[in-house]
Protein backbone atom coordinates (compact mmCIF):
# COMPACT_ATOMS: atom_id res chain seq x y z
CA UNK A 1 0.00 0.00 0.00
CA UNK A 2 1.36 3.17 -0.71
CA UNK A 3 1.50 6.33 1.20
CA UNK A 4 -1.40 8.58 0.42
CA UNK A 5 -0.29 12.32 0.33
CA UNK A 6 -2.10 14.46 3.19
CA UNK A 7 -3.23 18.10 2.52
CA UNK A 8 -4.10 19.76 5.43
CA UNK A 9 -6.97 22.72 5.65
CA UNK A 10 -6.03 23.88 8.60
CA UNK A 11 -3.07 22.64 11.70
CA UNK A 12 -3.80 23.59 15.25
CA UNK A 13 -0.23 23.53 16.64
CA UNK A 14 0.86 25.18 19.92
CA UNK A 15 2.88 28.38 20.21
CA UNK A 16 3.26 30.97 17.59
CA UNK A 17 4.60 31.82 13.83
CA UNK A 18 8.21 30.65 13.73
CA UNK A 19 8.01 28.20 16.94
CA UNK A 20 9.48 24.94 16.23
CA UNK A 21 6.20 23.25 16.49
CA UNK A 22 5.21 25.72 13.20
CA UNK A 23 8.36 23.94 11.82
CA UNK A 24 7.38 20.62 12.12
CA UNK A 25 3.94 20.96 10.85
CA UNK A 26 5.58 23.02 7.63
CA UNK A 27 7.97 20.13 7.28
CA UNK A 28 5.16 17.42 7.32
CA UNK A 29 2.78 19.69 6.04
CA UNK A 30 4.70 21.40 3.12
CA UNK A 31 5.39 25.15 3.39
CA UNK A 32 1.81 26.70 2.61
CA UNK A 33 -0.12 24.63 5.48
CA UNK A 34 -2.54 27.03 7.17
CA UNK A 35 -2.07 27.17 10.96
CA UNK A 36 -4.27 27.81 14.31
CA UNK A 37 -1.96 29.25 16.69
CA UNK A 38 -3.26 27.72 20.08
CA UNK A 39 -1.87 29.30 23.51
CA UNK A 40 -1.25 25.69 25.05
CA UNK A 41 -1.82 22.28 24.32
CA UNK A 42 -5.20 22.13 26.18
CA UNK A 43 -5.92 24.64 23.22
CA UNK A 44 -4.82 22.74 20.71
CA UNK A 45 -7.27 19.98 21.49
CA UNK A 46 -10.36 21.63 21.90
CA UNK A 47 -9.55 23.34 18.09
CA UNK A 48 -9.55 19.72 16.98
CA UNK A 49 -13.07 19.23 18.48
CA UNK A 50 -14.37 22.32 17.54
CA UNK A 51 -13.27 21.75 13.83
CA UNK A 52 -12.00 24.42 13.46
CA UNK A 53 -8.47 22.29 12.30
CA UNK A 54 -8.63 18.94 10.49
CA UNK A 55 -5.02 18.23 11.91
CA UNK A 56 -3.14 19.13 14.69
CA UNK A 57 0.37 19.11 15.73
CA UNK A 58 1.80 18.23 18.85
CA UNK A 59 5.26 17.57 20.71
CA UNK A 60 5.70 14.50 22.43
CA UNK A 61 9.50 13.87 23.59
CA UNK A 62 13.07 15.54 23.53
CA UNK A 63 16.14 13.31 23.06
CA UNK A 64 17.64 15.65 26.42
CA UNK A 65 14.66 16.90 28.12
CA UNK A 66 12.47 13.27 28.24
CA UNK A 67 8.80 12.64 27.91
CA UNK A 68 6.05 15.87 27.75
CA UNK A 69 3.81 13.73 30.01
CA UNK A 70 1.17 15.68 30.03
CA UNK A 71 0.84 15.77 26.45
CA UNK A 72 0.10 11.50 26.40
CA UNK A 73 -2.81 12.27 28.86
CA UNK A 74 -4.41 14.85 26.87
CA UNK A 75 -4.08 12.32 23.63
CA UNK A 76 -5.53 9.62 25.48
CA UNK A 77 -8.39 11.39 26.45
CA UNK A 78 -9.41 13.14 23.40
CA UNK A 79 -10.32 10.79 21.25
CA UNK A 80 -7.78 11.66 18.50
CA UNK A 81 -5.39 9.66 16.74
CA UNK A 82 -1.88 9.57 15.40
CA UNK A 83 -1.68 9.76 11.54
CA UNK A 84 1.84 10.22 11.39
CA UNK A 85 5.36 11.46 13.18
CA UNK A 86 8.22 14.42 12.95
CA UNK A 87 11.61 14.61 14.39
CA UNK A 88 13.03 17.79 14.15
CA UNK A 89 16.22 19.15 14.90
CA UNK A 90 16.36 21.75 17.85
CA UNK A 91 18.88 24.90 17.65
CA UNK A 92 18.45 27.49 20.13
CA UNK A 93 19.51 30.87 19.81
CA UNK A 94 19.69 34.08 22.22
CA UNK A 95 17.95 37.01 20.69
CA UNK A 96 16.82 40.70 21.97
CA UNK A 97 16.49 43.76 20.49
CA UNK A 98 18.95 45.05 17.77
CA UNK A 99 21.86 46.91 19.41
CA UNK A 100 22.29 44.82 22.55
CA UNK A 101 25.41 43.00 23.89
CA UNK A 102 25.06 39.54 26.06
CA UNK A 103 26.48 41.90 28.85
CA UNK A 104 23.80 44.38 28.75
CA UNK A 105 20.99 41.36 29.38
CA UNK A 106 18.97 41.13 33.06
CA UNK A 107 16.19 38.67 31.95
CA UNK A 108 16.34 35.95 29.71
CA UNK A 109 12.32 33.89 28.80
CA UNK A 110 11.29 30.99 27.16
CA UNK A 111 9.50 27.97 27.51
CA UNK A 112 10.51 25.49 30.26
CA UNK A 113 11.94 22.91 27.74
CA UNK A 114 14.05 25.43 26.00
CA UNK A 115 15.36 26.62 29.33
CA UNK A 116 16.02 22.82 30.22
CA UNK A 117 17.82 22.05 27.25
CA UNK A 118 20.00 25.34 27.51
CA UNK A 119 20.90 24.90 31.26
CA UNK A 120 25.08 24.72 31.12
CA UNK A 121 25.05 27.95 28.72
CA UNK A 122 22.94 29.51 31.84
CA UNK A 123 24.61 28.21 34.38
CA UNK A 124 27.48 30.74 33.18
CA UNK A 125 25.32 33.65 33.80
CA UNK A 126 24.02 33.54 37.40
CA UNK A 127 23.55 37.12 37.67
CA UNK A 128 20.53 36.95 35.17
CA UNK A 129 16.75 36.36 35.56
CA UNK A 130 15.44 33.26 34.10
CA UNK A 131 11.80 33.45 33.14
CA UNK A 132 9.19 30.75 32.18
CA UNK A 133 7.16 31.74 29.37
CA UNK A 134 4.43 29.67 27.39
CA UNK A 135 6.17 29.55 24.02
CA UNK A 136 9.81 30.22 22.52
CA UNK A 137 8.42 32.00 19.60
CA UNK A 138 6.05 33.57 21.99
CA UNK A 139 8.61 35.25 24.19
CA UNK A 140 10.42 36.66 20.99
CA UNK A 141 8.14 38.27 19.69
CA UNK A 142 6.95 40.15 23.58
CA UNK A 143 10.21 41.43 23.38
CA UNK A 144 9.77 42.72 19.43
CA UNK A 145 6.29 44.14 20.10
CA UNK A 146 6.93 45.69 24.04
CA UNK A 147 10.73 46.74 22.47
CA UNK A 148 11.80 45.05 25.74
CA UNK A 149 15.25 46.38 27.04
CA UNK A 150 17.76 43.84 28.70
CA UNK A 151 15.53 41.18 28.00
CA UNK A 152 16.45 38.24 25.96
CA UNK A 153 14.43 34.89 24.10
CA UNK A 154 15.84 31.31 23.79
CA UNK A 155 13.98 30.64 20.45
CA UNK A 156 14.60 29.78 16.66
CA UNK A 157 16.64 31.10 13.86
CA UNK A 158 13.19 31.91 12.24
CA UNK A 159 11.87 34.13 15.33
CA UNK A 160 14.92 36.16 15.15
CA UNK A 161 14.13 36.84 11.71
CA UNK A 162 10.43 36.97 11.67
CA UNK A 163 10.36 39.78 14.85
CA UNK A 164 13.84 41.26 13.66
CA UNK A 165 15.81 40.51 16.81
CA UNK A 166 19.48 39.86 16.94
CA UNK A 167 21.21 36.77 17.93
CA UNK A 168 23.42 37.45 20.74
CA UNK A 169 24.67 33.53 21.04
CA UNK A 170 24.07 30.40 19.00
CA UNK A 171 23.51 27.47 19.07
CA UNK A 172 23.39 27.49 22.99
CA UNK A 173 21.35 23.94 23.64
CA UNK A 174 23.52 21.45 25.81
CA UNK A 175 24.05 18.95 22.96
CA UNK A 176 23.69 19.29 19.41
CA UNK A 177 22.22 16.07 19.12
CA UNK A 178 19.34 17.62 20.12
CA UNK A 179 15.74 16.34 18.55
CA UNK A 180 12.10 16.34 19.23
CA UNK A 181 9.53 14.03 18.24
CA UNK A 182 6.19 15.46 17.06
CA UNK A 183 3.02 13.44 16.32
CA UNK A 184 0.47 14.40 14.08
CA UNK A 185 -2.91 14.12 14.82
CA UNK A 186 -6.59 13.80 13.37
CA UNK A 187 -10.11 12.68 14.38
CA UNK A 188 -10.22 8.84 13.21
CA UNK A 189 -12.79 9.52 10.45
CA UNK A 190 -10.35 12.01 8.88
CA UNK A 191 -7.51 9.50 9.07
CA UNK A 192 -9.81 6.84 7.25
CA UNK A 193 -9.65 9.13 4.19
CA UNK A 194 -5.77 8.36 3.61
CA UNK A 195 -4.28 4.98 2.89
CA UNK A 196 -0.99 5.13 4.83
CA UNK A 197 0.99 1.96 5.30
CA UNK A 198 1.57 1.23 9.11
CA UNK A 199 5.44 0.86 10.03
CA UNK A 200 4.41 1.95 13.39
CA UNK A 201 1.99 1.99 16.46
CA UNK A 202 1.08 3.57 19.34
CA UNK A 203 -0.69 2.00 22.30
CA UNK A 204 -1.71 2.16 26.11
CA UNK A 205 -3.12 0.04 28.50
CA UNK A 206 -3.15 -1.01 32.29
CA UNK A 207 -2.20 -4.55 33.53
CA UNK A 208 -4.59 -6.57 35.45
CA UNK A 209 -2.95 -7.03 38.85
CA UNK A 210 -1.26 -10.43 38.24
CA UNK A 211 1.94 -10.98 38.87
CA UNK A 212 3.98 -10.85 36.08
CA UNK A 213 2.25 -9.02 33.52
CA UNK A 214 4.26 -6.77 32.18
CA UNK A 215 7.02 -9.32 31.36
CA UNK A 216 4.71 -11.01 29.86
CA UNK A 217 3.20 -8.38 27.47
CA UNK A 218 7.03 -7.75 26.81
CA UNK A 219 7.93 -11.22 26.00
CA UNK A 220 5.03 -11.65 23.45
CA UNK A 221 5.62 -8.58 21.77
CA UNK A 222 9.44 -9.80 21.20
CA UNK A 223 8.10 -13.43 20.39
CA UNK A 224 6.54 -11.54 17.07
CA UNK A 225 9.87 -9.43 16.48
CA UNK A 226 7.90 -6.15 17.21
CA UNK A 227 10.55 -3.40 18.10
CA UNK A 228 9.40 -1.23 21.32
CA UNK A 229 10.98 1.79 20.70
CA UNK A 230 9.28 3.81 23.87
CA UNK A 231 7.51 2.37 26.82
CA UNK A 232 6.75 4.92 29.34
CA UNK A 233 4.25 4.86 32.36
CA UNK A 234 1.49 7.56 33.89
CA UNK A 235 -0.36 7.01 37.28
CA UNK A 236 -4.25 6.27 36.87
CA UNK A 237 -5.96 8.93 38.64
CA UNK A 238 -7.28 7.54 41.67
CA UNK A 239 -5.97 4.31 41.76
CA UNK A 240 -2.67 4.54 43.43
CA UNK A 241 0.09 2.74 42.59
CA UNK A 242 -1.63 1.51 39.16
CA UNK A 243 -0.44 3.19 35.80
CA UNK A 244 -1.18 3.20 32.28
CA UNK A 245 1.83 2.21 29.89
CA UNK A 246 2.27 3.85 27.01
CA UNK A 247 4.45 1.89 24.28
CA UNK A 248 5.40 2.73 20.51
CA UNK A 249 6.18 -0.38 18.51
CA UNK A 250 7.70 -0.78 15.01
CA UNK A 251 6.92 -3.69 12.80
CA UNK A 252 7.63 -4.61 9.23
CA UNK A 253 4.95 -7.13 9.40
CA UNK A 254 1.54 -5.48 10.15
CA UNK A 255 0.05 -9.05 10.43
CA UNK A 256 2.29 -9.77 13.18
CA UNK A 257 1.08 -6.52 15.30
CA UNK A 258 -2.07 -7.42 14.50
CA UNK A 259 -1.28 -10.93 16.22
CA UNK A 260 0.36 -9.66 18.90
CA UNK A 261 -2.44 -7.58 20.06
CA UNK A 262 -4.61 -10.83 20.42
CA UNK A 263 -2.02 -11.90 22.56
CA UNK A 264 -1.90 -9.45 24.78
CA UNK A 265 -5.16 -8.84 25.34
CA UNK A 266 -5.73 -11.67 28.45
CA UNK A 267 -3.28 -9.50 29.92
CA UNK A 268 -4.73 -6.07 30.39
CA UNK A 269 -7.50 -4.41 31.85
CA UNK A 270 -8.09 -1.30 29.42
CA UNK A 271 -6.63 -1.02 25.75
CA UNK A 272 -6.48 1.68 23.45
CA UNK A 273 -4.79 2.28 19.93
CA UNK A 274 -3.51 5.29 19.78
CA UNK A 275 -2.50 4.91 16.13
CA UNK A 276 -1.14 3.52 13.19
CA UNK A 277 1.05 4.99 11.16
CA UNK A 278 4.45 5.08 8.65
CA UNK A 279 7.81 5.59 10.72
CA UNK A 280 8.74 9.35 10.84
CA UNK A 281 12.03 9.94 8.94
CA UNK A 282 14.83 10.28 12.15
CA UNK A 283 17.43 13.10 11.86
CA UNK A 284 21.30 11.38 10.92
């Protein structure tokens, strides 16, 4: 089966023009892809079920910073599903307005992953004022519009550009080998329109409480040479102590997915598909 190409209308994705999650979606996307700017992932989702987007997308781990937790609740519960993936390559920069000097900086903002992933270059610089902001884009272009003085962004090449700031460092992230995954998202009767081969799946579910379970579910996933590539946990509210597991699988045999499902099914309590979808194309 052959990969169907997908034409957006319209991509909620979170944070402003120029943000890397703007990026992603162009690179999936294609450069012309109309976008709803949501304030914050919460956002995001209730654009999807408003219709106001027929896609949507959405940041799910950093190969420093780990897992965006929150982000696999708020997929779980919304009823969407994954259509397809993006990895794309992180480069911070350190912008204000045109004229300054690193020296002449009190405050720098950005979002708390950028921060994270920019934490030796700040440990050199005690004396200024980190600030949390909502967005990386977001906090470059506050700056731009307020004309901000001795305040600085951690954001991309393209904000600097876009708000016409000047980069005062580059490349300031702790490792360059820096990358974040991004899934793509639609309702499921939007996905049904495009005939995408599966390399890859996403799904949760809780064990019953046997023990043994989870080695289980592990060993008959391996038994059908399914590749876990992620397998991270999230506490069940109210039921201490319990969690949902989230796990991404790769396959060259959709058959054998298929198969292992049955399998596993005896073994848990509450299953979900998150989605089915081709491999995203990984950064070298």
């Amino acid at each position: 089966m052959k990969t169907a190409q997908i034409i957006a209308q319209k991509v909620a994705i979170q944070g402003y023009h120029a943000s890397y999650h703007e990026l992603a979606a162009k690179q999936f996307f294609g450069q012309e892809v109309d976008m709803d700017m949501c304030p914050s992932f919460q956002h995001l989702f209730l654009s999807m079920q408003k219709n106001r987007s027929t896609y949507a997308v959405m940041a799910i781990e950093n190969s420093l910073a780990g897992t965006i937790l929150p982000n696999y609740v708020l997929l779980r519960n919304s009823g969407l599903v994954i259509i397809g993936e993006v990895y794309l390559r992180i480069d911070h920069q350190l912008m204000a307005l045109p004229g300054h000097k690193l020296e002449d900086i009190r405050e720098i903002h950005s979002h708390p992953m950028a921060l994270a992933q920019c934490g030796r270059f700040l440990q050199r610089y005690p004396h200024i004022r980190i600030v949390e902001k909502g967005d990386t884009a977001g906090s470059a272009e506050e700056i731009a519009r307020g004309k901000l003085e001795g305040v600085a962004a951690i954001a991309s090449r393209e904000a600097a550009e876009l708000h016409g700031l000047e980069i005062l460092a580059t490349d300031i992230e702790d490792n360059k080998r820096n990358f974040t995954r991004f899934l793509v998202l639609s309702m499921p009767e939007q996905a049904l329109k495009h005939q995408l081969e599966p390399q890859k799946a996403s799904i949760c579910f809780n064990l019953k409480h046997e023990k043994g379970c989870l080695a289980q579910v592990l060993l008959s996933l391996a038994a059908l040479d399914l590749n876990l590539t992620k397998i991270q946990s999230s506490p069940i509210p109210g039921r201490e102590w319990q969690y949902f597991f989230h796990i991404d699988l790769e396959f060259e045999d959709f058959s054998k997915y298929q198969r292992a499902m049955v399998a596993i099914n005896p073994l848990v309590e509450q299953y979900h598909c998150l989605g089915e979808y081709p491999r995203g194309e990984k950064p070298v």
